[in-house]
N, C-alpha and C. Protein backbone atom coordinates (compact mmCIF):
# COMPACT_ATOMS: atom_id res chain seq x y z
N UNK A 1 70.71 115.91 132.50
CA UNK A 1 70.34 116.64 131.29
C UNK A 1 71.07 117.99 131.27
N UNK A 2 71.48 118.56 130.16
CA UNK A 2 72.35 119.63 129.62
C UNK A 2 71.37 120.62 130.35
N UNK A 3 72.14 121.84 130.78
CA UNK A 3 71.15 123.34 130.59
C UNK A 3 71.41 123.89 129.50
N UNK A 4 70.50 124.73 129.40
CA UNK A 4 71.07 125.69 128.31
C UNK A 4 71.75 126.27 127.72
N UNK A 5 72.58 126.71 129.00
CA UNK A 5 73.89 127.33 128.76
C UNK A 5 74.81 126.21 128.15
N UNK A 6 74.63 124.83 128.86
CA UNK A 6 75.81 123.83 128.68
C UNK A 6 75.47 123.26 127.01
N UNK A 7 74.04 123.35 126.26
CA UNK A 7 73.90 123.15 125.08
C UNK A 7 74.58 124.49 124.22
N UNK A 8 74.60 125.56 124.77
CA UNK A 8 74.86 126.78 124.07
C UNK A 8 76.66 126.38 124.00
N UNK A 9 76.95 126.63 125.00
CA UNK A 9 78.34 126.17 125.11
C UNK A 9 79.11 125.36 124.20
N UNK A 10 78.69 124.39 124.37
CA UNK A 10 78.58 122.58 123.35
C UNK A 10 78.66 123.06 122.14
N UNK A 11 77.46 123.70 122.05
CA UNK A 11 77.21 124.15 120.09
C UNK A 11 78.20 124.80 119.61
N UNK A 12 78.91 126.07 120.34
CA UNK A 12 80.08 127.07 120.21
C UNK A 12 81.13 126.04 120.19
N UNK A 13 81.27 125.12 121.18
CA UNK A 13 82.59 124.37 120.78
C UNK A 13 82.47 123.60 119.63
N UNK A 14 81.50 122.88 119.05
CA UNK A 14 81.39 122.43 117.78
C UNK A 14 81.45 123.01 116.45
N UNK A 15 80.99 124.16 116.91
CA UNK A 15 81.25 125.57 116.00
C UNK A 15 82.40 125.89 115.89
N UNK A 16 82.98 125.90 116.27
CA UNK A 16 85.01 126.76 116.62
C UNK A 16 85.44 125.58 116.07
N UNK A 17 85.28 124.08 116.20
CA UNK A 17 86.71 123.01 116.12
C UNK A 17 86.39 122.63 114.32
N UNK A 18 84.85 123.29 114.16
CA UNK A 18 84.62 122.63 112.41
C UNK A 18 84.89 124.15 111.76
N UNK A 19 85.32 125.39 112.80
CA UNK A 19 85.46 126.57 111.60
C UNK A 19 87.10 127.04 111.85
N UNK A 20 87.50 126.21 112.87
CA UNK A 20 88.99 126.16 112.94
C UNK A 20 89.80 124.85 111.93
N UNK A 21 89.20 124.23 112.36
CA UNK A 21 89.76 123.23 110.98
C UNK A 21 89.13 123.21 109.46
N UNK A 22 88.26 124.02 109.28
CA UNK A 22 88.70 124.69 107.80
C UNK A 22 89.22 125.90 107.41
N UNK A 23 89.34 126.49 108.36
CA UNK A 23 90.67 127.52 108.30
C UNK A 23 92.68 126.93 108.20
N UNK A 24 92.30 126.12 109.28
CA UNK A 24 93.81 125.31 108.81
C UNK A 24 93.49 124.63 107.38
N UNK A 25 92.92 123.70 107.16
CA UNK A 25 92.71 123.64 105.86
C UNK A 25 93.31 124.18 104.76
N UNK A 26 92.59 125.12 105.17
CA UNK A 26 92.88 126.19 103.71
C UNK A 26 93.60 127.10 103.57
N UNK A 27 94.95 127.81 105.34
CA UNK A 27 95.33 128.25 105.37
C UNK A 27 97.17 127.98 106.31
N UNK A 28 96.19 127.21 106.75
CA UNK A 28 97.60 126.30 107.76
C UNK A 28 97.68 126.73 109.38
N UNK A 29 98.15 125.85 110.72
CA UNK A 29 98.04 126.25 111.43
C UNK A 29 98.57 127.77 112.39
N UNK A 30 99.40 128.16 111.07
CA UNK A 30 100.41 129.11 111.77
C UNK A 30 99.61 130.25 111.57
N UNK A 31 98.14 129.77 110.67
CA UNK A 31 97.70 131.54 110.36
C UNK A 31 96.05 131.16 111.24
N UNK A 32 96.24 130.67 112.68
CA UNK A 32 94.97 130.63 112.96
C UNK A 32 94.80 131.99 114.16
N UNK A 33 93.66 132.72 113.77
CA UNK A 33 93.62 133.48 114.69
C UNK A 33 92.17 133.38 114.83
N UNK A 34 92.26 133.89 116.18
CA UNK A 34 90.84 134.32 117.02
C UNK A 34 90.07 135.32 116.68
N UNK A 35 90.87 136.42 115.88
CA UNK A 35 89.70 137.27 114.84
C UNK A 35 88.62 136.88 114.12
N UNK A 36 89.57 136.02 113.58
CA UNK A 36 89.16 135.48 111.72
C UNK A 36 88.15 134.34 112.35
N UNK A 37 88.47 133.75 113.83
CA UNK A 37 87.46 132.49 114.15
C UNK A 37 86.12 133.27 114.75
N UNK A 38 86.17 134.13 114.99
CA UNK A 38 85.09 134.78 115.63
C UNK A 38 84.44 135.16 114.82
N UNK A 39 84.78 135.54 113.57
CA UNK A 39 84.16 136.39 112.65
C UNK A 39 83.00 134.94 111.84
N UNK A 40 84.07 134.32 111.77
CA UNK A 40 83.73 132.80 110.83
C UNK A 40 82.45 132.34 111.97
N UNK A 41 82.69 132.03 113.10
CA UNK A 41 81.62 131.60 114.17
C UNK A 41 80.41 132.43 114.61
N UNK A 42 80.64 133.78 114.45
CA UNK A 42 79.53 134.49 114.44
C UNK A 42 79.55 134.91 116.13
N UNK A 43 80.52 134.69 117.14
CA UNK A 43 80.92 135.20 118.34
C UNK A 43 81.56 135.83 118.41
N UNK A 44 81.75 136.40 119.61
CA UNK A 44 82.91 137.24 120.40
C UNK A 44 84.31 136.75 120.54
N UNK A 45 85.41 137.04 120.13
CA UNK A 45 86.71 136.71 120.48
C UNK A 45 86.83 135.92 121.91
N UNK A 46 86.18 136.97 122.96
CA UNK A 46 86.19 136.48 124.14
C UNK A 46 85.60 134.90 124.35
N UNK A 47 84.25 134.99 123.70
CA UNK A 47 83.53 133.37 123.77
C UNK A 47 84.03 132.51 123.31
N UNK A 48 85.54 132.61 122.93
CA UNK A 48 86.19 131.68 122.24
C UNK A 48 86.68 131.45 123.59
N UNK A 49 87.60 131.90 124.46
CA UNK A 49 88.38 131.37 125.62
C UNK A 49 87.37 131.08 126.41
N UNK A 50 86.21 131.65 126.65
CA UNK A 50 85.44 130.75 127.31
C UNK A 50 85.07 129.71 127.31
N UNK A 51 85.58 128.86 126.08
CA UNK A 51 85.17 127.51 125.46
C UNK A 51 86.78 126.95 125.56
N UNK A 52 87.74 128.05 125.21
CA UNK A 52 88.71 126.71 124.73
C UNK A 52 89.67 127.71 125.90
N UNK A 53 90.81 127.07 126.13
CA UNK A 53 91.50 128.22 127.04
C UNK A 53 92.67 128.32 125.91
N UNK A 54 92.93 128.43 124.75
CA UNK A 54 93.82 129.14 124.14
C UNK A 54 93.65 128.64 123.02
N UNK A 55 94.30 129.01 121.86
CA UNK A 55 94.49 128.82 120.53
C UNK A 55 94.89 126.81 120.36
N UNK A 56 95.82 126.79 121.10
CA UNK A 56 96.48 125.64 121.20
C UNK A 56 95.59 124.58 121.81
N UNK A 57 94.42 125.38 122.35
CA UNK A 57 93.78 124.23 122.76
C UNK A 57 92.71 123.54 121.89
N UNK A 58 92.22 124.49 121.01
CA UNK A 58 91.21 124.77 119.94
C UNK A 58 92.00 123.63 118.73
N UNK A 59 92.98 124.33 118.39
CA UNK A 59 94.06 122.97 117.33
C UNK A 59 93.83 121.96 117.69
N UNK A 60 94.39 121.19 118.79
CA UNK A 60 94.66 119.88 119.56
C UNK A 60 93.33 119.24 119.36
N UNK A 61 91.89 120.38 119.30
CA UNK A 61 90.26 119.58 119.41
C UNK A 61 90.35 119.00 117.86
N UNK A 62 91.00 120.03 116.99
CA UNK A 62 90.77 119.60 115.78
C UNK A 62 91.83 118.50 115.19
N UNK A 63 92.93 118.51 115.48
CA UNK A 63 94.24 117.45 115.67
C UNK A 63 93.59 116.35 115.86
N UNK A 64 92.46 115.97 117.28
CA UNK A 64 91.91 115.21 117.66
C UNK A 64 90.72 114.49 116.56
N UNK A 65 90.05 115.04 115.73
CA UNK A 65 89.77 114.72 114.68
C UNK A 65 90.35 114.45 113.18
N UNK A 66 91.40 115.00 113.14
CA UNK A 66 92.61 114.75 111.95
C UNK A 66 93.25 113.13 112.05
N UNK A 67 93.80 112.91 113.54
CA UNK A 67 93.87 111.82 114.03
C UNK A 67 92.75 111.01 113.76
N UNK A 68 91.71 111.03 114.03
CA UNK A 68 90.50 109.92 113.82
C UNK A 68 90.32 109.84 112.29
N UNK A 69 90.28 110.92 111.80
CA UNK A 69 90.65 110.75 109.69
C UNK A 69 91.07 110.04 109.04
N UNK A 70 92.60 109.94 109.75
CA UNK A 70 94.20 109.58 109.85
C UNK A 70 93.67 107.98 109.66
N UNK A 71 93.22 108.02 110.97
CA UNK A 71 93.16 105.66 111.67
C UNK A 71 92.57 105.46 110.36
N UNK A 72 91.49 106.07 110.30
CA UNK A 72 90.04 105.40 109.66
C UNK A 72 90.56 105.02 107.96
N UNK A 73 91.25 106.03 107.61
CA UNK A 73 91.75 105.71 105.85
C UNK A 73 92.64 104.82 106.23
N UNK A 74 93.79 104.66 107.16
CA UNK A 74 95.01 103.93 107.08
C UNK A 74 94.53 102.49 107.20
N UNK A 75 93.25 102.45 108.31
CA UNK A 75 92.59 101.02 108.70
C UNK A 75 91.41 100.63 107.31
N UNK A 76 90.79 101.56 106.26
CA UNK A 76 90.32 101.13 105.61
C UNK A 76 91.20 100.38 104.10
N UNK A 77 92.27 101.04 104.79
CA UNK A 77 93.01 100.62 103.20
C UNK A 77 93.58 99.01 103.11
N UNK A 78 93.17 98.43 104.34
CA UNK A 78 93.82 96.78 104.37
C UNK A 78 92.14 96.21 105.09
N UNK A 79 91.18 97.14 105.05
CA UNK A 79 89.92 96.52 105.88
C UNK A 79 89.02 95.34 104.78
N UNK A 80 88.77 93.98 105.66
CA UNK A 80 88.42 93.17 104.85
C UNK A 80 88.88 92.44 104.41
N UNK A 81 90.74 92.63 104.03
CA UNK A 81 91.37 91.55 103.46
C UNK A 81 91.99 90.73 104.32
N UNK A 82 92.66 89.83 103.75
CA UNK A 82 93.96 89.25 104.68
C UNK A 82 94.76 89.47 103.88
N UNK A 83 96.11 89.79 104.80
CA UNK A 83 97.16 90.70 104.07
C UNK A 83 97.87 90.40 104.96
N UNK A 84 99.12 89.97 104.51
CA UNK A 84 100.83 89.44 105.76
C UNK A 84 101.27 90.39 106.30
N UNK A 85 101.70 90.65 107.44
CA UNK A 85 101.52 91.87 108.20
C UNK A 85 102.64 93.07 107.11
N UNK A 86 103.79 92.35 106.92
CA UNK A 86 104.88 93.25 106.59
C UNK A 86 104.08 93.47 105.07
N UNK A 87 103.39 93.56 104.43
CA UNK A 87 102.65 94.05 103.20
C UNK A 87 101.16 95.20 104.29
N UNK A 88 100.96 94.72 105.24
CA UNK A 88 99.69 95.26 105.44
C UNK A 88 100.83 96.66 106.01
N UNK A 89 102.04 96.51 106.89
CA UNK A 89 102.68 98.25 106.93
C UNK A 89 102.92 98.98 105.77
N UNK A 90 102.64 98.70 104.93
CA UNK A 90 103.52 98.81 103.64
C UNK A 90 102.06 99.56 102.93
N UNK A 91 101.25 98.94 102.85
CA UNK A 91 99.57 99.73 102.21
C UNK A 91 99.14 100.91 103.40
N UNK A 92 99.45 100.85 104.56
CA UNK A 92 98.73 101.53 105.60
C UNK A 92 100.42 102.90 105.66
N UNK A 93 101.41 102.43 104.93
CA UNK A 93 101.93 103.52 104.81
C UNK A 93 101.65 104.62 103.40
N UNK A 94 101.50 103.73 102.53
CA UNK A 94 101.40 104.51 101.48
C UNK A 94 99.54 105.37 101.41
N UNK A 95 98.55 104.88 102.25
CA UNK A 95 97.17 105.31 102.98
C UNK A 95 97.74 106.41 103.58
N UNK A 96 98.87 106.42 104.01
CA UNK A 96 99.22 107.90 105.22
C UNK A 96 100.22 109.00 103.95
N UNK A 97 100.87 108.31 103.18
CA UNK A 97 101.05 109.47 101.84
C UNK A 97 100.24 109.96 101.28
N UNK A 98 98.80 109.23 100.76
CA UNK A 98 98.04 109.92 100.36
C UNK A 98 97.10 110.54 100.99
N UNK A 99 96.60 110.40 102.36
CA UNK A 99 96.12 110.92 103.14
C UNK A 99 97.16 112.60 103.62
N UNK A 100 98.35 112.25 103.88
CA UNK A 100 99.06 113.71 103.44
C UNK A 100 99.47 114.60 102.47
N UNK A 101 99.15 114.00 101.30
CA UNK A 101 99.05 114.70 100.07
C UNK A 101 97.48 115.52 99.94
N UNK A 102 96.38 114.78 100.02
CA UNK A 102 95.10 114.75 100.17
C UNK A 102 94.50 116.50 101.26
N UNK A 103 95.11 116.11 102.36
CA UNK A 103 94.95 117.18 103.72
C UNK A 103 96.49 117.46 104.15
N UNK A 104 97.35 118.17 103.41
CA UNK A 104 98.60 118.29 103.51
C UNK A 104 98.64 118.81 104.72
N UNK A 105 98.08 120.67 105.00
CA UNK A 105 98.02 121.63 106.05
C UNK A 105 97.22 120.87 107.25
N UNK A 106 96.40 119.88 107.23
CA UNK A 106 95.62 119.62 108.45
C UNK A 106 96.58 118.41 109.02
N UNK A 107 97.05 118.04 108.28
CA UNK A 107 98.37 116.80 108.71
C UNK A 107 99.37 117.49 109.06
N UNK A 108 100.15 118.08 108.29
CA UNK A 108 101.04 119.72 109.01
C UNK A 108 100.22 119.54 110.72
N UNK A 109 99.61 119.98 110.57
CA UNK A 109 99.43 120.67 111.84
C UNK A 109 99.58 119.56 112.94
N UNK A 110 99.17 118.65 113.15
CA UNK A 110 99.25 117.49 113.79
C UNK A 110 101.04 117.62 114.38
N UNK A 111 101.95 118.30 113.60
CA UNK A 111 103.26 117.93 113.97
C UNK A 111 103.48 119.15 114.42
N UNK A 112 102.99 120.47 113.60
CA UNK A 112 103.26 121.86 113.99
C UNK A 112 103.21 122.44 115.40
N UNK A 113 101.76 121.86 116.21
CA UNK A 113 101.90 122.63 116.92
C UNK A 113 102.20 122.73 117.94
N UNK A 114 102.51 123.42 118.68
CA UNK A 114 103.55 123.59 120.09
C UNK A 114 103.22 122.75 121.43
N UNK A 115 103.80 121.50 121.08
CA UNK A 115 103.98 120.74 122.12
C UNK A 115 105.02 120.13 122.32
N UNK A 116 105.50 119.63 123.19
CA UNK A 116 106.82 118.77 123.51
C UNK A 116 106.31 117.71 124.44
N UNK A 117 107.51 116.59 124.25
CA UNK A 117 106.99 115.27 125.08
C UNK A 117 107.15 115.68 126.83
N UNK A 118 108.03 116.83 127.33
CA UNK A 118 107.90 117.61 128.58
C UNK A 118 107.23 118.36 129.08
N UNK A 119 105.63 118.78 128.25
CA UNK A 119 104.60 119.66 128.19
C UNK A 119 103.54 118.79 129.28
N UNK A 120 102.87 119.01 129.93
CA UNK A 120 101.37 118.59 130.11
C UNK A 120 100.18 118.31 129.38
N UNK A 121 100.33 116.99 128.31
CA UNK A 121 99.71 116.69 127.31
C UNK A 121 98.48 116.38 127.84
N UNK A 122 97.07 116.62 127.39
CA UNK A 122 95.55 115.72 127.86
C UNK A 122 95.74 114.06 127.39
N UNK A 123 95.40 113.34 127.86
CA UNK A 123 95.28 112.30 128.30
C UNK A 123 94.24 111.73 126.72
N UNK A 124 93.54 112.39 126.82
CA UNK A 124 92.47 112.02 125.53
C UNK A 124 93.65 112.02 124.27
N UNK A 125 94.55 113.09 124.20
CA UNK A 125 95.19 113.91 122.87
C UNK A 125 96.34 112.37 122.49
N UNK A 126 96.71 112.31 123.64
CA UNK A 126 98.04 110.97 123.84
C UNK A 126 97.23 109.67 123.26
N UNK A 127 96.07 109.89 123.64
CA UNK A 127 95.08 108.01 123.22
C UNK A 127 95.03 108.37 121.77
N UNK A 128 94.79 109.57 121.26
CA UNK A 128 94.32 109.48 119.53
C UNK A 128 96.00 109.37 119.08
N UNK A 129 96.70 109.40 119.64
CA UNK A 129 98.14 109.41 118.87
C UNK A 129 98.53 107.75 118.93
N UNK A 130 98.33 107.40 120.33
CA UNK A 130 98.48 106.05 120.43
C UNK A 130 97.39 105.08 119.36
N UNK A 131 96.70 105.66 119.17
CA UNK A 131 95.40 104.48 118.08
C UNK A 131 95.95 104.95 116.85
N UNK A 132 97.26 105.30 116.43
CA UNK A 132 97.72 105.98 115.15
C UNK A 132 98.70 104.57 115.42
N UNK A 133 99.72 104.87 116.30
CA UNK A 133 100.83 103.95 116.51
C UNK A 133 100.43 102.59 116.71
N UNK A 134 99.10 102.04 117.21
CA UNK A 134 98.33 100.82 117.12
C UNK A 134 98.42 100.24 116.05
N UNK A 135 98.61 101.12 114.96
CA UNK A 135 98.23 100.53 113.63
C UNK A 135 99.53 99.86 113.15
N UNK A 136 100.50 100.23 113.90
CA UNK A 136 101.61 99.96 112.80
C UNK A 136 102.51 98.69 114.30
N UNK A 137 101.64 98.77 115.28
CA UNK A 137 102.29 97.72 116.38
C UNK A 137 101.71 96.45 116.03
N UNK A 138 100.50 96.52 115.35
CA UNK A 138 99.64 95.09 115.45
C UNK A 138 101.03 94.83 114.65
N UNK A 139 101.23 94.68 113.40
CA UNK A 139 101.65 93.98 112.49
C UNK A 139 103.36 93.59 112.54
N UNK A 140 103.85 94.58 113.69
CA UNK A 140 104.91 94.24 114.18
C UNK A 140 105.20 93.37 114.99
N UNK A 141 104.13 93.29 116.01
CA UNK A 141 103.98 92.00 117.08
C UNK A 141 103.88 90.84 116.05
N UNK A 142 103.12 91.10 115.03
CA UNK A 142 103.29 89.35 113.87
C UNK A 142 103.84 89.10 113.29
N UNK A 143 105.09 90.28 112.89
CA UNK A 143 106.35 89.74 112.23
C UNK A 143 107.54 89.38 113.42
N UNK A 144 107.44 89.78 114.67
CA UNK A 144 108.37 89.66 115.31
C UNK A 144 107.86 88.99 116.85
N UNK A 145 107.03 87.67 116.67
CA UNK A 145 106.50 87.88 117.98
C UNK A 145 107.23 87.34 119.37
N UNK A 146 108.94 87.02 119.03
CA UNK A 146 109.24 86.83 120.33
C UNK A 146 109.69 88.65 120.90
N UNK A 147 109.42 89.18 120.32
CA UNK A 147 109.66 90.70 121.34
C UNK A 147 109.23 91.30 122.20
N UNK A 148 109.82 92.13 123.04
CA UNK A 148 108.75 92.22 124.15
C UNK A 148 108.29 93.37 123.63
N UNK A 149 106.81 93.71 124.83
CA UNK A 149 106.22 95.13 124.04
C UNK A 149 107.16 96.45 124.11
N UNK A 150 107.84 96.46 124.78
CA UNK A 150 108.97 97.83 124.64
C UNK A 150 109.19 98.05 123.40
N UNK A 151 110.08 96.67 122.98
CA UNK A 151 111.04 96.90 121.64
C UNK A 151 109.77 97.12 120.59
N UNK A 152 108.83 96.39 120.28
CA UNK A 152 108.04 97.02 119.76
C UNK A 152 107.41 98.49 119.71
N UNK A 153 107.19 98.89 120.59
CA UNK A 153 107.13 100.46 121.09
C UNK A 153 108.33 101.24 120.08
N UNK A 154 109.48 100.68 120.51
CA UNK A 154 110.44 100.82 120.24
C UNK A 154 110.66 101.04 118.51
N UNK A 155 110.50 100.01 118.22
CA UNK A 155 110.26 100.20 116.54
C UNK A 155 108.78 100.46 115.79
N UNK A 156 107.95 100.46 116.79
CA UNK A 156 106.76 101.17 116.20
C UNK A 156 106.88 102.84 115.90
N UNK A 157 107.67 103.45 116.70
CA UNK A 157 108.23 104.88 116.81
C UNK A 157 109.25 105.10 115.65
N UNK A 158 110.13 104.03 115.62
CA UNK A 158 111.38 104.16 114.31
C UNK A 158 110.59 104.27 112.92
N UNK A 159 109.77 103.12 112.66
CA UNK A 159 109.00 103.38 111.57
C UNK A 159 108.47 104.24 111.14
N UNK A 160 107.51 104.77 112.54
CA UNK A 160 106.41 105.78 112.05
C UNK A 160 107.35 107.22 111.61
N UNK A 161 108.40 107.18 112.59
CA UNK A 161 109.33 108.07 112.12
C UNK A 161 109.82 108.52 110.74
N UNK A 162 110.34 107.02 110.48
CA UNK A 162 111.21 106.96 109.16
C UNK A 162 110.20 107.50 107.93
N UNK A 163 108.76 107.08 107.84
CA UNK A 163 108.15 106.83 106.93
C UNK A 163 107.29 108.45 106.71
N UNK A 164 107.13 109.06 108.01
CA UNK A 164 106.89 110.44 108.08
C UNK A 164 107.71 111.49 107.59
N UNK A 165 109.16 110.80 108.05
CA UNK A 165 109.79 112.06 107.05
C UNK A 165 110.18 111.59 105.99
N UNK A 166 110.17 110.25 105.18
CA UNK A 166 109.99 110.52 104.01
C UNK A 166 108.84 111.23 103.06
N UNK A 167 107.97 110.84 104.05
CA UNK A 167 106.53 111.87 103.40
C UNK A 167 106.93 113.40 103.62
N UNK A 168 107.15 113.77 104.41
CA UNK A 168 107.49 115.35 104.65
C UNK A 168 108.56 115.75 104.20
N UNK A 169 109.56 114.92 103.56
CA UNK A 169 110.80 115.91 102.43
C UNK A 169 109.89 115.56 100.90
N UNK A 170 109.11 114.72 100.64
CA UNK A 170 109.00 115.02 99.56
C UNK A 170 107.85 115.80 99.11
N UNK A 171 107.30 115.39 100.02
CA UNK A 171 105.95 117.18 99.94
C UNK A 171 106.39 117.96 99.49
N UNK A 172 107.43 118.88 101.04
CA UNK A 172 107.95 119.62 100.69
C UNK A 172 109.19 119.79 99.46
N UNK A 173 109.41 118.39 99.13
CA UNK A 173 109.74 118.55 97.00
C UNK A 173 111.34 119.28 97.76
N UNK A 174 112.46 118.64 99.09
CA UNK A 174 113.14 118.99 99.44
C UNK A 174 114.30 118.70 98.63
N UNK A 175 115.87 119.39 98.25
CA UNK A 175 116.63 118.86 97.65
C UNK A 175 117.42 117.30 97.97
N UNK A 176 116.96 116.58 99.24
CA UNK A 176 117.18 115.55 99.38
C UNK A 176 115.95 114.15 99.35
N UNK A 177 114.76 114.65 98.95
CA UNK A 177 113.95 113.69 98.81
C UNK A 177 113.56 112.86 97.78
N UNK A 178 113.26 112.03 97.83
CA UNK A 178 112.84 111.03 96.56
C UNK A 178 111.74 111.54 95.84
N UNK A 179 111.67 112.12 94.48
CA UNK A 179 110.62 112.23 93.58
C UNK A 179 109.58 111.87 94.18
N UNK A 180 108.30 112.91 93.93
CA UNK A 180 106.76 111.82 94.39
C UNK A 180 106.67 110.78 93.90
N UNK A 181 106.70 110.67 92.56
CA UNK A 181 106.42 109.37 92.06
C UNK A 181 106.77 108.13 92.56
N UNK A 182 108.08 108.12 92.94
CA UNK A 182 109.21 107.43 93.78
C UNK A 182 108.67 106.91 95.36
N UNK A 183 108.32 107.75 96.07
CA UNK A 183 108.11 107.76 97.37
C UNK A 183 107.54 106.66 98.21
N UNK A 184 106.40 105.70 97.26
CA UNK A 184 106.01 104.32 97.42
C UNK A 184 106.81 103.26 97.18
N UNK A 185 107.14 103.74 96.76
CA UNK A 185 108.45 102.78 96.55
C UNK A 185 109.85 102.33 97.28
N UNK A 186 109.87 104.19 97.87
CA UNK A 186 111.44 104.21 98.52
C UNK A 186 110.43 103.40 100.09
N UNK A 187 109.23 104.07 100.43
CA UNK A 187 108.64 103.48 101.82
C UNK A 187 108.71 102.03 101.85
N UNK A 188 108.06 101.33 100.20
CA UNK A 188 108.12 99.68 100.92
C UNK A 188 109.44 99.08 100.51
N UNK A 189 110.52 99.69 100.29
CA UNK A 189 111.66 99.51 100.54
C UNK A 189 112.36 99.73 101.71
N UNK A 190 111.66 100.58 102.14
CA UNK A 190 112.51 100.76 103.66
C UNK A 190 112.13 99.67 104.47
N UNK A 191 110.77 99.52 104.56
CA UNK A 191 109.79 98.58 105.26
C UNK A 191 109.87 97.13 105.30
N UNK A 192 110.20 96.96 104.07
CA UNK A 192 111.17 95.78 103.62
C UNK A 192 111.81 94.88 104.09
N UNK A 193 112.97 96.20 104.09
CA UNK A 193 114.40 95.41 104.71
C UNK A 193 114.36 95.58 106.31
N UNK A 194 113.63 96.73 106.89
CA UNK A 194 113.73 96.82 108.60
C UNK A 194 112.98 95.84 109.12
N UNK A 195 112.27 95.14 108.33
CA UNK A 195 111.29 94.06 108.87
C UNK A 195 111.49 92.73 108.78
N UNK A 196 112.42 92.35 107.71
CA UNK A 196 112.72 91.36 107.20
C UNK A 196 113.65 90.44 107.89
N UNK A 197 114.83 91.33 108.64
CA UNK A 197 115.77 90.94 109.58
C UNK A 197 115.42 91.00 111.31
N UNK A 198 115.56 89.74 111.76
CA UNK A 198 115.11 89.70 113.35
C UNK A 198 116.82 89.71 114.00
């Protein structure tokens, strides 16, 4: 059973990761500070590192829930039906356009913040990224199932790639991106043809 302190604790971290992610929200991750979270939480600056050991760690809790957002719309948008896999990447991509149109800055952040694949990632942070990339391996293993799991890996990464930065030039409405309107279109075109050929 919890002590007190460890319920007090608990509550402050639940407090910080739901008043840090409506601050990104509404402001983006680059403007998160420990002032503005303390003030919002009703603590001490300090009781923030006592809970999280840095800014970056506080993001990643809420990342960690952006991610679970993320699965849950991309997996509800084909949940229930039967759908051929290379149509089911194709709905669960255009679920992740509007899910980044929807929470633009809290999806931002997911890519923003300062990590590299040479960093000391948590173990938990890597599983919510991997149950993202799950989504788009099932349906690859059933269009392609003499492959081994590498190459899948392999093009589960190319996709998620390809289809992310078409979402992120046309957000950002870049001089090389496809019209919004367009953007469903240019995705199950891409999806299309990379899938179509073994």
């Amino acid at each position: 059973m919890a002590s007190k302190a460890e319920e007090r604790r608990n509550a402050l971290r639940a407090t910080l990761i739901e008043k840090a992610e409506a601050r990104i929200a509404s402001d983006g991750l680059d403007q998160l500070r420990a002032r503005d979270l303390a003030k919002d939480a009703g603590c001490s600056v300090g009781a923030i590192y006592n809970v999280f050991g840095d800014l970056n760690e506080l993001a990643m809790a809420v990342n960690a829930r952006t991610f679970q957002r993320l699965g849950s719309t991309v997996t509800a948008s084909f949940a229930g039906k039967t759908i051929p896999p290379r149509d089911r990447l194709v709905i669960m991509s255009h679920a992740y356009l509007h899910f980044a149109e929807e929470h633009t800055l809290l999806w931002r952040a997911l890519f923003d913040l300062k990590m590299s694949s040479d960093m000391a990632v948590p173990q938990w942070y890597l599983a919510e990224l991997q149950a993202v990339f799950a989504h788009i391996a099932g349906p690859l293993a059933e269009i392609f199932p003499d492959w081994q799991p590498e190459k899948i890996g392999l093009m589960t990464r190319a996709l998620f790639s390809a289809v992310h930065g078409i979402v992120l030039l046309g957000l950002e409405k870049r001089i090389s991106a496809v019209p919004l309107d367009q953007i469903e279109s240019m995705i199950a075109l891409v999806l299309a043809n990379v899938t179509s050929s073994k």
